[in-house]
C-alpha atoms as a PDB file:
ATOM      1  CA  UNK A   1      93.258  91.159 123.670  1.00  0.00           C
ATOM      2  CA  UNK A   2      93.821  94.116 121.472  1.00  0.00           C
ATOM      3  CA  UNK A   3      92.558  93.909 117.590  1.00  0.00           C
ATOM      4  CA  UNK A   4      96.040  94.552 116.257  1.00  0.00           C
ATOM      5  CA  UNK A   5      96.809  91.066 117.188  1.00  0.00           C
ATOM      6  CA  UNK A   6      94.556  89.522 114.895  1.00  0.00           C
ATOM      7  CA  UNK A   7      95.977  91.684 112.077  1.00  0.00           C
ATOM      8  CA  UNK A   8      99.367  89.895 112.735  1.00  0.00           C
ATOM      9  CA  UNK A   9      97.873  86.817 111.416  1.00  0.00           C
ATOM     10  CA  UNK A  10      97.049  87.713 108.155  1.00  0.00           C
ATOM     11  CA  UNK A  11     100.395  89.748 107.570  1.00  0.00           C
ATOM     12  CA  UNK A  12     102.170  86.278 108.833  1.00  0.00           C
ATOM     13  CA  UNK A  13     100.552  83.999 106.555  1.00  0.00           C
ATOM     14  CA  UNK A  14     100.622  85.996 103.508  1.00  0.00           C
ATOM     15  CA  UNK A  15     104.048  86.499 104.061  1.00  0.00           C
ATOM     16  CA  UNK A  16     105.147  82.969 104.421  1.00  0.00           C
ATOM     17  CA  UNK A  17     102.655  82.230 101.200  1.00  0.00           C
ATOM     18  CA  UNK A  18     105.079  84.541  99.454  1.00  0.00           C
ATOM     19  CA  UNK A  19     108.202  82.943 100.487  1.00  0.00           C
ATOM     20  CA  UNK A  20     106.725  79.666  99.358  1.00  0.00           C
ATOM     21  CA  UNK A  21     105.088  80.644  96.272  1.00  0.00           C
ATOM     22  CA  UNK A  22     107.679  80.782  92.477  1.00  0.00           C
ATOM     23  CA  UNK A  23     107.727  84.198  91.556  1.00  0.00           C
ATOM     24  CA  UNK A  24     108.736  85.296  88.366  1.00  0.00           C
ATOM     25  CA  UNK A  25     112.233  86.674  87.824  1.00  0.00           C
ATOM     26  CA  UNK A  26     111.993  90.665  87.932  1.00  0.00           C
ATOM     27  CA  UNK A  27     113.196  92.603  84.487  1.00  0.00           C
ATOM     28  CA  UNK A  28     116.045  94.455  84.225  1.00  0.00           C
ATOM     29  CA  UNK A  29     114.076  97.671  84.380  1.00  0.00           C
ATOM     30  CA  UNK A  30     112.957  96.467  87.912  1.00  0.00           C
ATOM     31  CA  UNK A  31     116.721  96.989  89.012  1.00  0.00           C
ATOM     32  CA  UNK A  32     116.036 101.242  89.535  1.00  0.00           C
ATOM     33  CA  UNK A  33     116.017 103.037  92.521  1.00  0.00           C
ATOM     34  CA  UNK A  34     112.031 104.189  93.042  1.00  0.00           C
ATOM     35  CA  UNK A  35     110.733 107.004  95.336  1.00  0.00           C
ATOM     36  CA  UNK A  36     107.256 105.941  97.023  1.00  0.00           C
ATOM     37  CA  UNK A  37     104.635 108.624  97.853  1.00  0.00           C
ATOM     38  CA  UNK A  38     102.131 107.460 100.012  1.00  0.00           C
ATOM     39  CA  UNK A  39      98.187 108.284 101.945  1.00  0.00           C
ATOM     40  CA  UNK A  40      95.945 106.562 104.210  1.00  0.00           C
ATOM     41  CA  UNK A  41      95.049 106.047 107.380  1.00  0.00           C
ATOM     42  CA  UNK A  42      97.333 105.586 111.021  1.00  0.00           C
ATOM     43  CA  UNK A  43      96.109 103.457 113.856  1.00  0.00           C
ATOM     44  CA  UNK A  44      92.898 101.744 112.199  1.00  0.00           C
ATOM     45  CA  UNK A  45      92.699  99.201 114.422  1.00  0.00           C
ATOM     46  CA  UNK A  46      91.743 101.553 117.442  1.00  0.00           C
ATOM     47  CA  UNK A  47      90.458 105.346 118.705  1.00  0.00           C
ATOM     48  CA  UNK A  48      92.841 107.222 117.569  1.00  0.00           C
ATOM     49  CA  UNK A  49      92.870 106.985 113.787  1.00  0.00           C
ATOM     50  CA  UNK A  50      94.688 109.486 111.739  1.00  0.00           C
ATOM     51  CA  UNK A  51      95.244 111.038 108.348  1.00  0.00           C
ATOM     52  CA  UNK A  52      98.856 109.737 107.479  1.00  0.00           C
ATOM     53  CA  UNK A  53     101.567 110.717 104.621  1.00  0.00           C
ATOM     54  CA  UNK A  54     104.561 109.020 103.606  1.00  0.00           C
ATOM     55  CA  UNK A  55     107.180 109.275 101.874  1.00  0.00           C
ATOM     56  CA  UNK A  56     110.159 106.648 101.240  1.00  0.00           C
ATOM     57  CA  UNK A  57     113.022 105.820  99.405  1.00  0.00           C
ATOM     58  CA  UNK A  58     113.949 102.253  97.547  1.00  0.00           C
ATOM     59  CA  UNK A  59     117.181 101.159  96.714  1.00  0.00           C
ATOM     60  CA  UNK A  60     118.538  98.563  93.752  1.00  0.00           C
ATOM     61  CA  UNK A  61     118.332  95.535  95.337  1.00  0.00           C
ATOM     62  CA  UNK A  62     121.196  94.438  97.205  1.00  0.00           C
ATOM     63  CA  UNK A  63     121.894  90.320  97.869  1.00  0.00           C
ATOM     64  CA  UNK A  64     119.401  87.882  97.237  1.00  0.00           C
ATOM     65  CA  UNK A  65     117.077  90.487  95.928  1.00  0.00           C
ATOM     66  CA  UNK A  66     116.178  92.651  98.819  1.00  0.00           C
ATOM     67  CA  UNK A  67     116.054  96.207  98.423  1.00  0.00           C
ATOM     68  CA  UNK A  68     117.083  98.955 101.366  1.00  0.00           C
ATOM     69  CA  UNK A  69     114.589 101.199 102.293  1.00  0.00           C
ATOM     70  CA  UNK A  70     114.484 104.295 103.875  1.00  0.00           C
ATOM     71  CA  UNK A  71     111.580 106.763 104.838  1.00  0.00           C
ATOM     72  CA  UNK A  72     109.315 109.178 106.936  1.00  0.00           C
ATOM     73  CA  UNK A  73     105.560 108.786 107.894  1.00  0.00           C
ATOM     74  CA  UNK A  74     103.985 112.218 109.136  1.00  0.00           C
ATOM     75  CA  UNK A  75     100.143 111.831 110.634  1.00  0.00           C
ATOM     76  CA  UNK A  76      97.821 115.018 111.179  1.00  0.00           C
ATOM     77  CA  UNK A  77      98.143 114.386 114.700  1.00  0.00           C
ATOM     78  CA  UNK A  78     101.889 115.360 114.855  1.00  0.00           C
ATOM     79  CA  UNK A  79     103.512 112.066 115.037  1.00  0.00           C
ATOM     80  CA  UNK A  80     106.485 111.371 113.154  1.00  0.00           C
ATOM     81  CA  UNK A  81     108.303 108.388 112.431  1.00  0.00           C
ATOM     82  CA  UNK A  82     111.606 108.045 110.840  1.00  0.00           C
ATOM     83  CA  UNK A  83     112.886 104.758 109.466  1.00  0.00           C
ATOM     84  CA  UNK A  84     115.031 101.984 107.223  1.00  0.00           C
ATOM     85  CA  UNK A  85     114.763  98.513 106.610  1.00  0.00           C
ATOM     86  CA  UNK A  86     114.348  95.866 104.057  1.00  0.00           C
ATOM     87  CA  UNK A  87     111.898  95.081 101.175  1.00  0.00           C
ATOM     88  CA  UNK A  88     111.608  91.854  98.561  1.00  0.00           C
ATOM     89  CA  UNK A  89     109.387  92.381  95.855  1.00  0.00           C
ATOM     90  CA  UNK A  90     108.002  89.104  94.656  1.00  0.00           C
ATOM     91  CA  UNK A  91     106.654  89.067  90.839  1.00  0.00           C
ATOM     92  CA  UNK A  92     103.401  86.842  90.792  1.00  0.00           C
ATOM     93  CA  UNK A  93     103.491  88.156  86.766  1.00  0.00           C
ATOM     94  CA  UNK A  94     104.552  91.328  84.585  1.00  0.00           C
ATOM     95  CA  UNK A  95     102.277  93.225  86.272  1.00  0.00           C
ATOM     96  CA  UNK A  96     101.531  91.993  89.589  1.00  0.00           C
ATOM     97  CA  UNK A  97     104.021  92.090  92.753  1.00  0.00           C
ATOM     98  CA  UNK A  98     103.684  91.185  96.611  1.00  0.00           C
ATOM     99  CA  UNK A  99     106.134  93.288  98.671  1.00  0.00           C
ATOM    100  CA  UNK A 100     107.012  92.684 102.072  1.00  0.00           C
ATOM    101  CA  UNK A 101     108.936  95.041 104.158  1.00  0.00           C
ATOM    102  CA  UNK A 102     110.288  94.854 107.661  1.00  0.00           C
ATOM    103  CA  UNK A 103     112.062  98.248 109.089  1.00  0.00           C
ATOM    104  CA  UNK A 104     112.893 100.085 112.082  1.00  0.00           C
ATOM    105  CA  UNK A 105     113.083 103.391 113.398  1.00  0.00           C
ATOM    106  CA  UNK A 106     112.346 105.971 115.562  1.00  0.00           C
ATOM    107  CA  UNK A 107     109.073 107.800 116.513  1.00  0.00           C
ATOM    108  CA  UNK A 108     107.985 111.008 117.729  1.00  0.00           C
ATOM    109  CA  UNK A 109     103.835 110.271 118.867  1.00  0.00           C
ATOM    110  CA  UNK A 110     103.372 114.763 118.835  1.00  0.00           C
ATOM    111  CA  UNK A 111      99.216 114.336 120.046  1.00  0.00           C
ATOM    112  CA  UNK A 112      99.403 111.100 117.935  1.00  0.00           C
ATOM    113  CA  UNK A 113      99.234 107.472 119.781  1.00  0.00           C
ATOM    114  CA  UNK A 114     102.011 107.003 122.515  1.00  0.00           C
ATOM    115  CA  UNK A 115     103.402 103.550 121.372  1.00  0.00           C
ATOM    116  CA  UNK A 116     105.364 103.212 124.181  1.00  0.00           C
ATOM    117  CA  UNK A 117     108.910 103.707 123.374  1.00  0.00           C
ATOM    118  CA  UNK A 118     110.667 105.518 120.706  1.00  0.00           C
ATOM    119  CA  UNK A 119     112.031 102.891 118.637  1.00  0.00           C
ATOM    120  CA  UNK A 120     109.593 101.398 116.589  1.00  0.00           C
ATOM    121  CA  UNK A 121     109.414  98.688 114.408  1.00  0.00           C
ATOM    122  CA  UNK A 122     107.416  98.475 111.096  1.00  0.00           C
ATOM    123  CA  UNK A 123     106.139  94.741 109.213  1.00  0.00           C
ATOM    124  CA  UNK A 124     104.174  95.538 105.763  1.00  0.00           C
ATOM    125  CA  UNK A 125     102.697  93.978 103.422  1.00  0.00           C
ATOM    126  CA  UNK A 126     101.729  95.588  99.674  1.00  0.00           C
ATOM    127  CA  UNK A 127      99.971  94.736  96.801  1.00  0.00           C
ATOM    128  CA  UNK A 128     100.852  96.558  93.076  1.00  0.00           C
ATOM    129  CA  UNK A 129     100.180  96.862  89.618  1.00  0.00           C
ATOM    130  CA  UNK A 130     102.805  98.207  87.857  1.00  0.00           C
ATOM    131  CA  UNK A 131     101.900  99.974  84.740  1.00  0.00           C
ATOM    132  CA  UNK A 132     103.458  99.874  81.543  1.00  0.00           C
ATOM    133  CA  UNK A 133     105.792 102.956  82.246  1.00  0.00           C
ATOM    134  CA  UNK A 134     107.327 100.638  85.647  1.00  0.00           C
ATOM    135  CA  UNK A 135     105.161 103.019  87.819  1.00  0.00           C
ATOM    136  CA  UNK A 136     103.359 101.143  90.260  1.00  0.00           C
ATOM    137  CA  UNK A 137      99.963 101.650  92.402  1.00  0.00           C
ATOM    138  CA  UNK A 138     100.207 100.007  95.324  1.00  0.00           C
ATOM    139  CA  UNK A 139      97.702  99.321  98.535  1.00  0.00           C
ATOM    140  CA  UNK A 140      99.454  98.305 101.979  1.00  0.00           C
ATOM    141  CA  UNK A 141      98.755  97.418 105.127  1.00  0.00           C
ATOM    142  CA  UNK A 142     101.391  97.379 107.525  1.00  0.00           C
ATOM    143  CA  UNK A 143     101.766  97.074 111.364  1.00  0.00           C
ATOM    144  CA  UNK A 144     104.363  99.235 114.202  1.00  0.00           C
ATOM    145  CA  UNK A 145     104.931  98.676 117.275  1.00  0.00           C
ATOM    146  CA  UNK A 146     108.129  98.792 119.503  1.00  0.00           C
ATOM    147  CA  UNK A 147     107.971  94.444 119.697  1.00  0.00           C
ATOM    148  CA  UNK A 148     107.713  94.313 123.553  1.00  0.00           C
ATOM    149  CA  UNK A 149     111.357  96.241 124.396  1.00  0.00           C
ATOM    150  CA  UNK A 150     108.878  98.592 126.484  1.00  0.00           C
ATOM    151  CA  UNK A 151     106.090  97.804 129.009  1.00  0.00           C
ATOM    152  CA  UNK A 152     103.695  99.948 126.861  1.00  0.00           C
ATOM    153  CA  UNK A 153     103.103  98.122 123.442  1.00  0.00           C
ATOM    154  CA  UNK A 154      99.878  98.976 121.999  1.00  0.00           C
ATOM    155  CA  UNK A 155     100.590  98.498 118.566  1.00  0.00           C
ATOM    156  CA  UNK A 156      99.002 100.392 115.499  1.00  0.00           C
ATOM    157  CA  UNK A 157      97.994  99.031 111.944  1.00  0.00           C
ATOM    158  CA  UNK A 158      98.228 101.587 109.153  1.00  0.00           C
ATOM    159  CA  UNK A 159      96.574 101.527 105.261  1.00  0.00           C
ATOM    160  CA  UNK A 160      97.950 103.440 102.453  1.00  0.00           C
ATOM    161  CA  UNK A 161      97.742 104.133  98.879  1.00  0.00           C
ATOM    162  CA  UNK A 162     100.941 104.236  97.124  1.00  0.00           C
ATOM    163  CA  UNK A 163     102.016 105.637  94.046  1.00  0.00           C
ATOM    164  CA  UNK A 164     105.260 104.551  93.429  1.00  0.00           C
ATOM    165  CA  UNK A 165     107.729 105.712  90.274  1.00  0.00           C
ATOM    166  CA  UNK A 166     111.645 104.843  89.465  1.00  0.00           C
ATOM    167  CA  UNK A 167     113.555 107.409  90.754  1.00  0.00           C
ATOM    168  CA  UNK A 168     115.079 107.918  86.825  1.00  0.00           C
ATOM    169  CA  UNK A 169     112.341 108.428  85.597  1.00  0.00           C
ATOM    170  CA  UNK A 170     111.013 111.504  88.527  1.00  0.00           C
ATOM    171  CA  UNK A 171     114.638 113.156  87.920  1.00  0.00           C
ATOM    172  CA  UNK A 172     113.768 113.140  84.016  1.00  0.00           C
ATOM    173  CA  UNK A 173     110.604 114.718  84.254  1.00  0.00           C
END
């Protein structure tokens, strides 16, 4: 059995401990668009790890809190993967938020991993601070994979650093 399954696990239950926890309300100033820039590595789990760069879009939150996303992962070994989707950002306190996403896409593996079909789909969760300024560091760990609609599914987990800012405040600057 390949180790990205037993990532699954952890994503799943964190998840649903997020779903069942109380969050507190977000503040008005959580309402902004924010532009994410992220770093880490692709395909930890395996042989074929990879320098990976990110960079995504946030909406305002649409119904019942969830936020569109939008974005593009590049990894040095040419892959490319182009997506959208959905994110919640749960408020444990002020500071502290729990965000998972879910979104799909399509990818291009360039000498990267061949994930076995094009369209790919992404589950994430992240971890942030978010400083007084409503930037936000952020650590993630997320899992692809094209959820069996090919005979190839290997799967990939990916870590990254995030530095995320309201989109505001990066036009003002």
């Amino acid at each position: 059995m390949k180790s990205h399954t037993t990532l699954r696990i952890p994503v799943i239950i964190l998840s649903l401990l997020a779903v069942m926890a109380n969050p507190v309300r977000a503040v008005a100033s959580d309402v902004s668009d924010y532009f994410s820039f992220s770093v880490g590595g692709f395909d930890i789990n395996d042989n074929e790890t990879a320098a990976e760069i990110r960079l995504e879009y946030r909406a305002q939150p649409i119904a019942l809190g969830l936020r569109p996303i939008s974005g593009v992962m590049l990894n040095h070994d040419s892959a490319v993967y182009g997506y959208g989707g959905l994110l919640l950002d749960y408020h444990f306190s002020r500071r502290i938020l729990f965000s998972p996403s879910f979104a799909a896409g399509l990818y291009y593996y360039g000498s990267s991993k061949d994930l076995g079909s094009a369209v790919e789909f992404r589950s994430q969760i992240e971890m942030s601070y978010r400083f007084e300024d409503q930037t936000r560091l952020a650590l993630s760990l997320g899992h692809m994979s094209n959820a069996g609609i090919d005979d190839k599914n290997p799967g990939t987990e990916s870590i990254v650093l995030s530095y995320i800012i309201p989109f505001a405040t990066l036009l003002h600057r």
